[in-house]
PDB file of N, CA and C in Angstrom:
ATOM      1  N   UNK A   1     -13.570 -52.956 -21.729  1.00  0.00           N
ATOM      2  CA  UNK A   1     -14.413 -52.863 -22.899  1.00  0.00           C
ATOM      3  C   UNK A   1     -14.213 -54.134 -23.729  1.00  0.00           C
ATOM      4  N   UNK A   2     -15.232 -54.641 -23.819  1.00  0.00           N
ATOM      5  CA  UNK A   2     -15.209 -55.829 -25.035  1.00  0.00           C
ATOM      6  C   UNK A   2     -14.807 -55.550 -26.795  1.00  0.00           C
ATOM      7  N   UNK A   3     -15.297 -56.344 -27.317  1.00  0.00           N
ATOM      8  CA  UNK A   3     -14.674 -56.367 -28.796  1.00  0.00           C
ATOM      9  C   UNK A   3     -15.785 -56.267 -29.644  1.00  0.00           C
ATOM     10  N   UNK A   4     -17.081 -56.693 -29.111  1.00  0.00           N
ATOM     11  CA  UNK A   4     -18.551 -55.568 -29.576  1.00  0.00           C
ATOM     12  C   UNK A   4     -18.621 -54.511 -29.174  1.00  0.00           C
ATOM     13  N   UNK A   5     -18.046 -54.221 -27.900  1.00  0.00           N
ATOM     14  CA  UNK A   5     -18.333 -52.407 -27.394  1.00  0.00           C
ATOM     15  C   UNK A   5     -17.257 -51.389 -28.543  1.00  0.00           C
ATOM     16  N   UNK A   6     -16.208 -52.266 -28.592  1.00  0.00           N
ATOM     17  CA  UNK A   6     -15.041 -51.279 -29.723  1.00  0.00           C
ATOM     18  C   UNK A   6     -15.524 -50.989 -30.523  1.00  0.00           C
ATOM     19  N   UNK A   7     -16.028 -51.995 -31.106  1.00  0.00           N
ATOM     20  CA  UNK A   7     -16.110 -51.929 -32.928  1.00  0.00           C
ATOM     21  C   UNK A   7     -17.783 -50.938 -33.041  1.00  0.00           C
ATOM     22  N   UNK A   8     -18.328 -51.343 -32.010  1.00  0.00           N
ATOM     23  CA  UNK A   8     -19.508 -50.315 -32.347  1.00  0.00           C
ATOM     24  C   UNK A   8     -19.343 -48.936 -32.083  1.00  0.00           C
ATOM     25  N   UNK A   9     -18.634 -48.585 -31.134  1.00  0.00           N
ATOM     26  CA  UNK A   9     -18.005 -47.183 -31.208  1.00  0.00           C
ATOM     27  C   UNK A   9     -17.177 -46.838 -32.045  1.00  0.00           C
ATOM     28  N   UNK A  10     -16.718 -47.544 -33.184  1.00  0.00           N
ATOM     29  CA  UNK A  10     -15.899 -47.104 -34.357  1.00  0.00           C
ATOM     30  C   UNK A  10     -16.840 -46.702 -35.249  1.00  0.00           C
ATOM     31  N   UNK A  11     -17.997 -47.407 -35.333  1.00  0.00           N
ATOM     32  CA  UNK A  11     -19.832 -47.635 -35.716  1.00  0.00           C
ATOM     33  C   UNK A  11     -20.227 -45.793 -35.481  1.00  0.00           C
ATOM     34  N   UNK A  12     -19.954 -45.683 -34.398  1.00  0.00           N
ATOM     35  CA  UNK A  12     -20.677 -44.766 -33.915  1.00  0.00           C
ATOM     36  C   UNK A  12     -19.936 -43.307 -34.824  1.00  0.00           C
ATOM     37  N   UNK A  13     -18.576 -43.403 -34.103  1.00  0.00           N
ATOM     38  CA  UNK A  13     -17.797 -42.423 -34.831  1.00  0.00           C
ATOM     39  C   UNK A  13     -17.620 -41.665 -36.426  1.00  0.00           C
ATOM     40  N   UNK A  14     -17.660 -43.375 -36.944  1.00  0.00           N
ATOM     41  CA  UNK A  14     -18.042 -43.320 -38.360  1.00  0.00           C
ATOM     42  C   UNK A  14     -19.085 -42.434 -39.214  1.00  0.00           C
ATOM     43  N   UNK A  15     -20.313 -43.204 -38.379  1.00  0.00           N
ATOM     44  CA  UNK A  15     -21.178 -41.980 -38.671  1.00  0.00           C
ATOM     45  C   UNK A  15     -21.129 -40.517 -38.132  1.00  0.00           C
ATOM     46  N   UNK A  16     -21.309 -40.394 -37.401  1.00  0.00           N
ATOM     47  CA  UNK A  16     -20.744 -38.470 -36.987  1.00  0.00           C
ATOM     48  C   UNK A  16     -19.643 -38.348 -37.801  1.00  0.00           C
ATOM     49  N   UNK A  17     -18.874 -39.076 -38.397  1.00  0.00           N
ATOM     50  CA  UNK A  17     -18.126 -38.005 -39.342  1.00  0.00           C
ATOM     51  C   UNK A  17     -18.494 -38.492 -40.661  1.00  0.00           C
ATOM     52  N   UNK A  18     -19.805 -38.943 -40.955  1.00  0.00           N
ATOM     53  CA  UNK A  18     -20.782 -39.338 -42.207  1.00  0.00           C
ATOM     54  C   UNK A  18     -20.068 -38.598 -43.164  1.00  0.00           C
ATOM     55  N   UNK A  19     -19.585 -36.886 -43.262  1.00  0.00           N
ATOM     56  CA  UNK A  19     -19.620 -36.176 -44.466  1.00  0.00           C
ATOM     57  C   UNK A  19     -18.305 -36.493 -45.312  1.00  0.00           C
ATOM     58  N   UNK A  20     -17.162 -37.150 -44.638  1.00  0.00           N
ATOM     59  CA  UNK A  20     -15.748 -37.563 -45.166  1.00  0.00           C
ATOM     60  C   UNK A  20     -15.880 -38.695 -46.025  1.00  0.00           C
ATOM     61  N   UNK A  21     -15.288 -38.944 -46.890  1.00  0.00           N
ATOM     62  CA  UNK A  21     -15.309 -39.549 -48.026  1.00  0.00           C
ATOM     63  C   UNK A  21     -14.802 -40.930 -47.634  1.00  0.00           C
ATOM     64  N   UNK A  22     -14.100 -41.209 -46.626  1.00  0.00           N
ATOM     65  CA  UNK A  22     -13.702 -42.390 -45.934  1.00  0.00           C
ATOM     66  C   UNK A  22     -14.858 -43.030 -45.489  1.00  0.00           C
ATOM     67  N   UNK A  23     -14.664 -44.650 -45.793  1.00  0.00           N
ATOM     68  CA  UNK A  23     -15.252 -45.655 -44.834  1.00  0.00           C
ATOM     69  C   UNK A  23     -14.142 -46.456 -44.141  1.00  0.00           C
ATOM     70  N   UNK A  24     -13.221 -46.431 -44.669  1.00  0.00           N
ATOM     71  CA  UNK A  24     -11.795 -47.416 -43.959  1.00  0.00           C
ATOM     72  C   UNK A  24     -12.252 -47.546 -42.653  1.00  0.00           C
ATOM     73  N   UNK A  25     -11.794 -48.040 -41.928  1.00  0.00           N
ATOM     74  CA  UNK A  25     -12.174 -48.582 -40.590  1.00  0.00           C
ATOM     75  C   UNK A  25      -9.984 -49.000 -40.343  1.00  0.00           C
ATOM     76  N   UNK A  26      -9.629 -48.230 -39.068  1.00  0.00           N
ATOM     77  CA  UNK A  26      -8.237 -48.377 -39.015  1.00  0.00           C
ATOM     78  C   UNK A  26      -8.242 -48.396 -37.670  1.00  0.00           C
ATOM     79  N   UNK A  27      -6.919 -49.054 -37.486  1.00  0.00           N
ATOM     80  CA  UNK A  27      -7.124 -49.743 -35.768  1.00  0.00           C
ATOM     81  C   UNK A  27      -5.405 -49.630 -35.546  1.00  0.00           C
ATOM     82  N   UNK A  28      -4.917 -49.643 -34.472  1.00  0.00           N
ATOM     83  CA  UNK A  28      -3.503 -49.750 -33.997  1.00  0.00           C
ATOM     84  C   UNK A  28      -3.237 -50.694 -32.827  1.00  0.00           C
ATOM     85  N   UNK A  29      -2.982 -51.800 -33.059  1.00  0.00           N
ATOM     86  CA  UNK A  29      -2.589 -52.780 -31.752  1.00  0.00           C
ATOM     87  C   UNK A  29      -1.399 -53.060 -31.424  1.00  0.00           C
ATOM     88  N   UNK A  30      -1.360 -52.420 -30.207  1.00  0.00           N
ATOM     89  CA  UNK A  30      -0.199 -53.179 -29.430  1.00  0.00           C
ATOM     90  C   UNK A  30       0.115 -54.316 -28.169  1.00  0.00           C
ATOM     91  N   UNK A  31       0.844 -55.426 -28.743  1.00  0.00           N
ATOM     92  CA  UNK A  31       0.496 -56.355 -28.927  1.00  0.00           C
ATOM     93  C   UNK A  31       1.453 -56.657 -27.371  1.00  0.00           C
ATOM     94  N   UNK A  32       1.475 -56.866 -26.311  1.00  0.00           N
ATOM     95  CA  UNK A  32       2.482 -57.438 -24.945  1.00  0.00           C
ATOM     96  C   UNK A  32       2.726 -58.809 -24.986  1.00  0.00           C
ATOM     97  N   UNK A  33       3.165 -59.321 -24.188  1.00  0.00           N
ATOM     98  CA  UNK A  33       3.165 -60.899 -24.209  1.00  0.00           C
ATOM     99  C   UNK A  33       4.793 -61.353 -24.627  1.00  0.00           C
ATOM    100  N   UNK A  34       4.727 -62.841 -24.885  1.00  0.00           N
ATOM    101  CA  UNK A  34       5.481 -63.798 -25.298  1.00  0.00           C
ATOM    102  C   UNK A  34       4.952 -63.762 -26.973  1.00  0.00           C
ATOM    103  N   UNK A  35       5.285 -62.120 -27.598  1.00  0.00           N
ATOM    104  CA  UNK A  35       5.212 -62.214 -28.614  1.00  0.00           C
ATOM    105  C   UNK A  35       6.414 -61.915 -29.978  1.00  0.00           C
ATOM    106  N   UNK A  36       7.294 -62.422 -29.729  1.00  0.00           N
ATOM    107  CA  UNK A  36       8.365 -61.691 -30.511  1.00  0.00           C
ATOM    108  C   UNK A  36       9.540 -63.256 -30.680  1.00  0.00           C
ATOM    109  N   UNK A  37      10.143 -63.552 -31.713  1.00  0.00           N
ATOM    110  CA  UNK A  37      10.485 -64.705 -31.611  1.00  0.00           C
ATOM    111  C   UNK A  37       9.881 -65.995 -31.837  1.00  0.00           C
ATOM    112  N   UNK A  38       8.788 -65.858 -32.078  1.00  0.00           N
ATOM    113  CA  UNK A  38       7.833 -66.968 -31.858  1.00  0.00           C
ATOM    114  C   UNK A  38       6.922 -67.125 -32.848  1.00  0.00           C
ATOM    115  N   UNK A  39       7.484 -66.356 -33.603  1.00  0.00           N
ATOM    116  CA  UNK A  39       6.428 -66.540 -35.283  1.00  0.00           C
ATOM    117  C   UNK A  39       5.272 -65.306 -35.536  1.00  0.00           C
ATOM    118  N   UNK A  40       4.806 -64.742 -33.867  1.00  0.00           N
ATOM    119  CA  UNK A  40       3.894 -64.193 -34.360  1.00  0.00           C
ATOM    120  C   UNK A  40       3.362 -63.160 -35.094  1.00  0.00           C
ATOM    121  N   UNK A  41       4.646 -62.141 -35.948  1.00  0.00           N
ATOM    122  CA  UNK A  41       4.739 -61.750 -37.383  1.00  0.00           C
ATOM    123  C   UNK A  41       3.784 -62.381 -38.461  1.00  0.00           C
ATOM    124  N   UNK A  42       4.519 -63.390 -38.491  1.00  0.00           N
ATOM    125  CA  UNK A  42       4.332 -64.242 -39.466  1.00  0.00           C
ATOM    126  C   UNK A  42       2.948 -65.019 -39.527  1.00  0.00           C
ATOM    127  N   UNK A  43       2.791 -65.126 -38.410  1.00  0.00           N
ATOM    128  CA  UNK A  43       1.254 -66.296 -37.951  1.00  0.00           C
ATOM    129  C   UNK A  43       0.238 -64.816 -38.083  1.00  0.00           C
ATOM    130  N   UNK A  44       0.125 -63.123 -37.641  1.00  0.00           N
ATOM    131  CA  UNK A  44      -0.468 -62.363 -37.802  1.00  0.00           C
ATOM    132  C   UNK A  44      -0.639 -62.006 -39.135  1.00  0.00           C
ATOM    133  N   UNK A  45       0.370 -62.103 -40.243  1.00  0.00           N
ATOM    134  CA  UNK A  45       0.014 -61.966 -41.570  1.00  0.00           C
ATOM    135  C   UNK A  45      -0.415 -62.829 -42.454  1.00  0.00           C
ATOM    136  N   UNK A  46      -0.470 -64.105 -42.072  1.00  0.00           N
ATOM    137  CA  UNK A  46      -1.102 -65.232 -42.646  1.00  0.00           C
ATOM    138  C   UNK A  46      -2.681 -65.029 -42.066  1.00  0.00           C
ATOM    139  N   UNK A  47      -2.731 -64.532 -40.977  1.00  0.00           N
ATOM    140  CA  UNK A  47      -4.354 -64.505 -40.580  1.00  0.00           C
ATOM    141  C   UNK A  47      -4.924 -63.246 -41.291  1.00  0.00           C
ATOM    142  N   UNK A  48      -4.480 -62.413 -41.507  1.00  0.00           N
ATOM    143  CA  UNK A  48      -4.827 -61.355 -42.213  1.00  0.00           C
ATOM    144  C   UNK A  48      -5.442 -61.532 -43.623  1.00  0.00           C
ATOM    145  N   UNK A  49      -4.079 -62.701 -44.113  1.00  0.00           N
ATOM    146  CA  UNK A  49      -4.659 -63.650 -45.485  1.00  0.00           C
ATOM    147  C   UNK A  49      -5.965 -64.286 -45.497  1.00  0.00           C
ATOM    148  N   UNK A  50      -5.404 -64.624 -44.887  1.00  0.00           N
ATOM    149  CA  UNK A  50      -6.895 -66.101 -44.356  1.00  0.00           C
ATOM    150  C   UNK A  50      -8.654 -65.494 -43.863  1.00  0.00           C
ATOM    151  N   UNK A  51      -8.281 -64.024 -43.399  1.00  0.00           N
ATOM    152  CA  UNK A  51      -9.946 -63.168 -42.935  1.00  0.00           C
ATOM    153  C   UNK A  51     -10.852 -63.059 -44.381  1.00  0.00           C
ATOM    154  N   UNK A  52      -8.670 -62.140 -44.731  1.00  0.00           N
ATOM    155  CA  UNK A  52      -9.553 -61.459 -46.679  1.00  0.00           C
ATOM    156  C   UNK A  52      -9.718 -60.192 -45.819  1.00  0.00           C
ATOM    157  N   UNK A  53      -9.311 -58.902 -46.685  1.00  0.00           N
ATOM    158  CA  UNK A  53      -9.922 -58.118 -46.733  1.00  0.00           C
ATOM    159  C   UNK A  53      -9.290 -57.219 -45.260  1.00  0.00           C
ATOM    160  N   UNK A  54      -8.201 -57.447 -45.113  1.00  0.00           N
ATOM    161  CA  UNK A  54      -7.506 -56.950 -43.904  1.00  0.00           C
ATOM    162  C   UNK A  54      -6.120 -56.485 -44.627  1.00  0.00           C
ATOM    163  N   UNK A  55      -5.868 -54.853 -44.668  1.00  0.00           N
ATOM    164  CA  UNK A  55      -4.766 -54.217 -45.091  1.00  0.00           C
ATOM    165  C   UNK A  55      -4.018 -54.531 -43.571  1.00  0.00           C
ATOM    166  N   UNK A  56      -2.478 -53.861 -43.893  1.00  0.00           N
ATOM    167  CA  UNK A  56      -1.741 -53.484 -42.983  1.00  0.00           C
ATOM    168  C   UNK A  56      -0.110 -53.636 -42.586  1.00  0.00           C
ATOM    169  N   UNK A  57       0.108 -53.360 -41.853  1.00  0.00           N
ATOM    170  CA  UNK A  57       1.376 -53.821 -41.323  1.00  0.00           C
ATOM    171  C   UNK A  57       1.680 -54.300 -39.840  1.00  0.00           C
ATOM    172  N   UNK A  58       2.944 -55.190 -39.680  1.00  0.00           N
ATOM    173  CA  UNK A  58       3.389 -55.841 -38.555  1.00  0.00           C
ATOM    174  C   UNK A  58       4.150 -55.817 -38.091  1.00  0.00           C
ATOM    175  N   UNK A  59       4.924 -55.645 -37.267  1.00  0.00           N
ATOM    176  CA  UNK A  59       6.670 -54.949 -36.576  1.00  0.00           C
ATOM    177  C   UNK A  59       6.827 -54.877 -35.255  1.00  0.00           C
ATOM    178  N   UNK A  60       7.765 -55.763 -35.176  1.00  0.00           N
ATOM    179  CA  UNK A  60       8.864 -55.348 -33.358  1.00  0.00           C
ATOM    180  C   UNK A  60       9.143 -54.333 -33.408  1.00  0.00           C
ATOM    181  N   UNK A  61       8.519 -53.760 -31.741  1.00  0.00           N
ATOM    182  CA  UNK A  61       9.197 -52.775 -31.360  1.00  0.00           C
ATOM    183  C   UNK A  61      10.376 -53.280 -30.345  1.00  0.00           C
ATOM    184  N   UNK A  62      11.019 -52.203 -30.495  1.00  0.00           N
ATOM    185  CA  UNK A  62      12.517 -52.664 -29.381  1.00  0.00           C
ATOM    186  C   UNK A  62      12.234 -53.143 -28.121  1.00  0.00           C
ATOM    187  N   UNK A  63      11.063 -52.396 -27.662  1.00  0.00           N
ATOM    188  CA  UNK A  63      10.378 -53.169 -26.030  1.00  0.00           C
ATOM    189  C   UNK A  63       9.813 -54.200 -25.995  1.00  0.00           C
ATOM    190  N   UNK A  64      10.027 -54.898 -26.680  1.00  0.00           N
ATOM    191  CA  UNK A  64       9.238 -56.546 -26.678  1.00  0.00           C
ATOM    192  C   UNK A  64       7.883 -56.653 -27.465  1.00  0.00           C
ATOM    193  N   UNK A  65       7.155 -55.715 -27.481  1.00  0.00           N
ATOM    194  CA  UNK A  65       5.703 -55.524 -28.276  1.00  0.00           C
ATOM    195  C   UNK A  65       5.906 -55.770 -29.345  1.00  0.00           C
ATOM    196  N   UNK A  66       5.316 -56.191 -30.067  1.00  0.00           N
ATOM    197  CA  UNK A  66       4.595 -56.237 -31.505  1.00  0.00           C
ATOM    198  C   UNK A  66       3.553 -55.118 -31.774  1.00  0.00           C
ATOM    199  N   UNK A  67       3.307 -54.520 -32.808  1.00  0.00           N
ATOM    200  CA  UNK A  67       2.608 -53.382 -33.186  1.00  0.00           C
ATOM    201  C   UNK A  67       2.142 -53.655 -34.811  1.00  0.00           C
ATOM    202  N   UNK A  68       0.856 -53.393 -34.607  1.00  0.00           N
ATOM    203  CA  UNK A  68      -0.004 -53.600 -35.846  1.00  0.00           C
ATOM    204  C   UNK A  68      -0.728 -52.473 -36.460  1.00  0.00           C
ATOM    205  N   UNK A  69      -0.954 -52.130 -37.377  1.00  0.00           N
ATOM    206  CA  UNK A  69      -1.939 -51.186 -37.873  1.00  0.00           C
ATOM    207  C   UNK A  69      -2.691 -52.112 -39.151  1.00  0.00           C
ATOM    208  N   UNK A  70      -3.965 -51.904 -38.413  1.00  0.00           N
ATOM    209  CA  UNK A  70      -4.768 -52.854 -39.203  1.00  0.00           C
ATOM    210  C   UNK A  70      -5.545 -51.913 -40.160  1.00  0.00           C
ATOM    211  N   UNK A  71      -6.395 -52.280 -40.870  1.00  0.00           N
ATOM    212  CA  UNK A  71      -7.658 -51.740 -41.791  1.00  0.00           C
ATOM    213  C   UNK A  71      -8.583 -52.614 -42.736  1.00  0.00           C
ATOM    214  N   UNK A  72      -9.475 -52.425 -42.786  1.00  0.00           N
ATOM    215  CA  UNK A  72     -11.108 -53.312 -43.331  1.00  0.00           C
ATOM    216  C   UNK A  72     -12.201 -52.041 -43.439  1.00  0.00           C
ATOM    217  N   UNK A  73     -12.460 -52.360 -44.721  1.00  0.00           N
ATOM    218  CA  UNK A  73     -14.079 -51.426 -44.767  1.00  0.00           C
ATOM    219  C   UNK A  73     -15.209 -52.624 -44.275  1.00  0.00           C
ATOM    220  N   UNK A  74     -14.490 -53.437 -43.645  1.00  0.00           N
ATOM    221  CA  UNK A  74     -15.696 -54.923 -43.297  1.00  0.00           C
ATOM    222  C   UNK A  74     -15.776 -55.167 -42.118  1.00  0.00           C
ATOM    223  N   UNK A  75     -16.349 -54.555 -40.959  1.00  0.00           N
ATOM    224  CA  UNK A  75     -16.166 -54.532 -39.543  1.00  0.00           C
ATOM    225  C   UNK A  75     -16.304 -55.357 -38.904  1.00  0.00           C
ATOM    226  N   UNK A  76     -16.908 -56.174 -39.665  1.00  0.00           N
ATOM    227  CA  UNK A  76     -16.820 -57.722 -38.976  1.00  0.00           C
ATOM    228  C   UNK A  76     -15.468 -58.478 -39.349  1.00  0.00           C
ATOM    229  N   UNK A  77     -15.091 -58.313 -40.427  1.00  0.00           N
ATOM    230  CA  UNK A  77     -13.290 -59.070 -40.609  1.00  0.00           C
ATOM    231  C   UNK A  77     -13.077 -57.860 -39.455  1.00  0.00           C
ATOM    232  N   UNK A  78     -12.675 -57.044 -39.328  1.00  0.00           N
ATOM    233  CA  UNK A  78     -11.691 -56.122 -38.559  1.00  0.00           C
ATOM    234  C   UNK A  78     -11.616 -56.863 -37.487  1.00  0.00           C
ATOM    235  N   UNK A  79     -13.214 -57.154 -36.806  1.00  0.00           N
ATOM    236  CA  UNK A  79     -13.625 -57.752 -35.508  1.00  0.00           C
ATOM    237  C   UNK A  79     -13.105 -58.928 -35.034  1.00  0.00           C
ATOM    238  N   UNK A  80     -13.465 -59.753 -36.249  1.00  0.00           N
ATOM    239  CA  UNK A  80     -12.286 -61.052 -36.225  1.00  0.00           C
ATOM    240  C   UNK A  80     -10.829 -60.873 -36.178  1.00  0.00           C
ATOM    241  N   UNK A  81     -10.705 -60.374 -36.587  1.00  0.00           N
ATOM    242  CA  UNK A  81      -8.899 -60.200 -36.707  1.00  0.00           C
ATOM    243  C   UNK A  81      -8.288 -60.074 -35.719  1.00  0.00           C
ATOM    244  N   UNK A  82      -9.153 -58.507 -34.951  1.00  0.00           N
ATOM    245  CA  UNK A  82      -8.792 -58.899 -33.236  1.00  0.00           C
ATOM    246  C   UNK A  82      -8.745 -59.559 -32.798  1.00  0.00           C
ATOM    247  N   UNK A  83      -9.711 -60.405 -32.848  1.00  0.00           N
ATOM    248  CA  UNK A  83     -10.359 -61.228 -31.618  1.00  0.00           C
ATOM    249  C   UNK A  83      -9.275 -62.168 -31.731  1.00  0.00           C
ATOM    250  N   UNK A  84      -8.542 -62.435 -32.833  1.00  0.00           N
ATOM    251  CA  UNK A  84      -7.701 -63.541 -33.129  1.00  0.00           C
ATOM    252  C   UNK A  84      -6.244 -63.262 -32.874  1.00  0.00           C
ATOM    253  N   UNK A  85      -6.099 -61.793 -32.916  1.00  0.00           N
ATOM    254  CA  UNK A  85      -5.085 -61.615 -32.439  1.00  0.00           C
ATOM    255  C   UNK A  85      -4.941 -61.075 -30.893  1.00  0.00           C
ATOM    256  N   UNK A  86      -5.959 -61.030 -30.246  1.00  0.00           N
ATOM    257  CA  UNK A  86      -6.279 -61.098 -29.176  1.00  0.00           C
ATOM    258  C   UNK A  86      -5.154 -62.496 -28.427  1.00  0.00           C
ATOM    259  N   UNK A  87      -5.952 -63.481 -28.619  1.00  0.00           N
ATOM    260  CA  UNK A  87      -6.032 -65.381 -28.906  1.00  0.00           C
ATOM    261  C   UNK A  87      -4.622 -65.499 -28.973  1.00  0.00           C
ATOM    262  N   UNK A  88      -3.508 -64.877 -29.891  1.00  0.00           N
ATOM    263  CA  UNK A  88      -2.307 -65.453 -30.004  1.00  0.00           C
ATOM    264  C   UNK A  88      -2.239 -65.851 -31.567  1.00  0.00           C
ATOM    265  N   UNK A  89      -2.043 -65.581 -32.240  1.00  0.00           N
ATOM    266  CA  UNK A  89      -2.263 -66.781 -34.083  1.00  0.00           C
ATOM    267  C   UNK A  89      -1.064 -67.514 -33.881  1.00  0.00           C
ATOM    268  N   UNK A  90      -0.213 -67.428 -32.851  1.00  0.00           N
ATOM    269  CA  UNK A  90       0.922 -68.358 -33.299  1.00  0.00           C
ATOM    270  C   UNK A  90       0.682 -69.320 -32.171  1.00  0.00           C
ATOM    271  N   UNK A  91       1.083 -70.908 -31.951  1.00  0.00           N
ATOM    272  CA  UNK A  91       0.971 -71.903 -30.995  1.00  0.00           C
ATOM    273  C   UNK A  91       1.890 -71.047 -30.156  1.00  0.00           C
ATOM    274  N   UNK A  92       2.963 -70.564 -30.127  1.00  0.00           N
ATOM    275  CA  UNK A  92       3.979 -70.507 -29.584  1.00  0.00           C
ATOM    276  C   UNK A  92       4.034 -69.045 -29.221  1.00  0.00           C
ATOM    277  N   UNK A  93       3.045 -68.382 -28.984  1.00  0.00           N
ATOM    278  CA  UNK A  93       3.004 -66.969 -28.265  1.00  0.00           C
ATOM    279  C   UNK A  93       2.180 -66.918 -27.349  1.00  0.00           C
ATOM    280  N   UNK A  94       2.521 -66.069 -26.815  1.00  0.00           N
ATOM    281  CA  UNK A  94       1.509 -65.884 -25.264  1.00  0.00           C
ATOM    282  C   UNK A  94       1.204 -63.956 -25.299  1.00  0.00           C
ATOM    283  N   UNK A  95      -0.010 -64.043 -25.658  1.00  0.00           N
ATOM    284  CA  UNK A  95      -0.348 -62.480 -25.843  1.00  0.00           C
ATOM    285  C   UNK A  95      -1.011 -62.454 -24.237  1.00  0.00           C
ATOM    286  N   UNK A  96      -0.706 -61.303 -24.056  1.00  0.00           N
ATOM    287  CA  UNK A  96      -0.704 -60.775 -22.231  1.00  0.00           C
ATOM    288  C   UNK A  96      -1.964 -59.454 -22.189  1.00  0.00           C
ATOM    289  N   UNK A  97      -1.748 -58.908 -23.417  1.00  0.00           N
ATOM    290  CA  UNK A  97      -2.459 -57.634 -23.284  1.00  0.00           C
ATOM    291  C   UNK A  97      -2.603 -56.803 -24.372  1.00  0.00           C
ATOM    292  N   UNK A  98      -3.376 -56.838 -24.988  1.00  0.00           N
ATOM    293  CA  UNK A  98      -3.750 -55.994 -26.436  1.00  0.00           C
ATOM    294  C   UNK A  98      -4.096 -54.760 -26.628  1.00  0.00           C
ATOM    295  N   UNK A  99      -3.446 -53.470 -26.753  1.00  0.00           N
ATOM    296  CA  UNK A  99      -4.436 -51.977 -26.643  1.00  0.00           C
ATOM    297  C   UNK A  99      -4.739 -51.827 -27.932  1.00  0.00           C
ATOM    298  N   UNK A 100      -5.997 -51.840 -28.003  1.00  0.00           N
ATOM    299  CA  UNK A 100      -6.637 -51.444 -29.483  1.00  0.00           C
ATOM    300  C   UNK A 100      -6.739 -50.163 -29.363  1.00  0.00           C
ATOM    301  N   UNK A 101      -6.727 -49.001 -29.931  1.00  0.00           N
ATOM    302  CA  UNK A 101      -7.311 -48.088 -30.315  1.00  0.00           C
ATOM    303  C   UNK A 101      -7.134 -47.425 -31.928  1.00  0.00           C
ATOM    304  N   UNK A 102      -8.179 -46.393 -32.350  1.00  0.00           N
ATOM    305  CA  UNK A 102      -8.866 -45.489 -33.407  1.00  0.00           C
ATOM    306  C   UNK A 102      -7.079 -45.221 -33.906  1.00  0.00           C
ATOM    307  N   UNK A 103      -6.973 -45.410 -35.178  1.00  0.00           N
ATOM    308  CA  UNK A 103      -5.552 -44.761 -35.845  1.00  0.00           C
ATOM    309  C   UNK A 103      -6.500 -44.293 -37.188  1.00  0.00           C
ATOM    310  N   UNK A 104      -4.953 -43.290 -37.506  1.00  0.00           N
ATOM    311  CA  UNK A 104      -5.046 -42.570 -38.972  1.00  0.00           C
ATOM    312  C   UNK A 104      -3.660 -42.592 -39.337  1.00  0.00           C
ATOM    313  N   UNK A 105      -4.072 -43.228 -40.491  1.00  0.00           N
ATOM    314  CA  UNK A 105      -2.404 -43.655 -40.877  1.00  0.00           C
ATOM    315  C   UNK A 105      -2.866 -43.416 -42.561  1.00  0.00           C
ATOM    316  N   UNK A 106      -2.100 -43.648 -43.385  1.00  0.00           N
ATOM    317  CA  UNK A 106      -2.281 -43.770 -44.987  1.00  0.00           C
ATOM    318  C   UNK A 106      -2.951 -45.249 -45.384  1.00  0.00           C
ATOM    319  N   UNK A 107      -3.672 -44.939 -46.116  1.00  0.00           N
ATOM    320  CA  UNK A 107      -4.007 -46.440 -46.438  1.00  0.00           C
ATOM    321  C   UNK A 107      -3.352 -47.547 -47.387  1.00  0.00           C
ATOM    322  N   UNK A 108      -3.322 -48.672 -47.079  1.00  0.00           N
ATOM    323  CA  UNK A 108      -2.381 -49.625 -47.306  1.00  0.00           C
ATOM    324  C   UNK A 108      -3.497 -50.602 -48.253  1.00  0.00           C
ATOM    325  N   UNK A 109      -2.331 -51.296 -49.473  1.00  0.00           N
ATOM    326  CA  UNK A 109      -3.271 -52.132 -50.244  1.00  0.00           C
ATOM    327  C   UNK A 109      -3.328 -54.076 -50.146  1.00  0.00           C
ATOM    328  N   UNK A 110      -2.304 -54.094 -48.990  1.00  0.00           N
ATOM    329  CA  UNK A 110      -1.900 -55.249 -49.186  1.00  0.00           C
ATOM    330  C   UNK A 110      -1.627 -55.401 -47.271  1.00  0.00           C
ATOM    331  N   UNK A 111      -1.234 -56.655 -46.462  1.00  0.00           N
ATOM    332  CA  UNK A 111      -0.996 -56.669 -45.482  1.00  0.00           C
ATOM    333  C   UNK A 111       0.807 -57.197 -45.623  1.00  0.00           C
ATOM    334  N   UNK A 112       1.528 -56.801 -44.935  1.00  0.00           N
ATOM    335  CA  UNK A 112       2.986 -56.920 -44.441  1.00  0.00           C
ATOM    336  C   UNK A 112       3.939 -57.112 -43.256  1.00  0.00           C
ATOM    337  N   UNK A 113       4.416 -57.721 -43.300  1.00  0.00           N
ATOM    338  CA  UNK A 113       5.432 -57.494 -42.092  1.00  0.00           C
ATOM    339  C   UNK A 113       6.627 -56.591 -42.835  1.00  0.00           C
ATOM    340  N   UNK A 114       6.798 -55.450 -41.693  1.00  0.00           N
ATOM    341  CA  UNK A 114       7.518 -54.591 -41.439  1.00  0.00           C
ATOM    342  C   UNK A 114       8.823 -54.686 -41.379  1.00  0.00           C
ATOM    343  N   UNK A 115       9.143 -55.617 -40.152  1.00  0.00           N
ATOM    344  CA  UNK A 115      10.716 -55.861 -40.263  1.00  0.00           C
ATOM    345  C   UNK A 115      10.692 -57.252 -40.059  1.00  0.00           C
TER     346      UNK A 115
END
């Protein structure tokens, strides 16, 4: 699945649940690769800066992954954000494999690294 097929099925979802008072748009990535050590914490929350408009948090897990929980009522920043963290934001990481999927988490006002 591409990164127009995602986001329009978040599109889709959204509406069928039209009657909830939410528009947030929330995402959970986990992140594989040559990502840990290498800035890309740090290079993921500066891009978050840099979209605008991207809540969240950033954190090693003990298995080498990186793990994100993103959020945007702007589905096109959301879209970007992936796509960029797709890409790697740090010179010095090598992302291998990204699982995006649909989260529900509390909503966040600011973006962070975790640990």
């Amino acid at each position: 699945m591409d990164l127009t097929d995602f986001i329009a099925r978040i599109i889709l979802k959204e509406r069928a649940f039209k009657r909830r008072s939410w528009t947030m748009q929330k995402v959970r990535l986990l992140v594989s690769g040559r990502v840990q050590g290498v800035g890309f914490r740090y290079s993921t929350y500066a891009l978050a800066l840099d979209i605008g408009d991207i809540c969240g948090r950033v954190w090693n897990n003990d298995d080498g992954t990186v793990e994100i929980l993103a959020q945007s009522d702007n589905p096109s920043k959301l879209a970007k954000f992936i796509q960029e963290v797709r890409k790697g934001p740090s010179k010095w990481s090598k992302v291998t494999y990204v699982d995006v999927t649909m989260a529900n988490f509390p909503n966040y006002s600011d973006f962070r690294m975790a640990n």
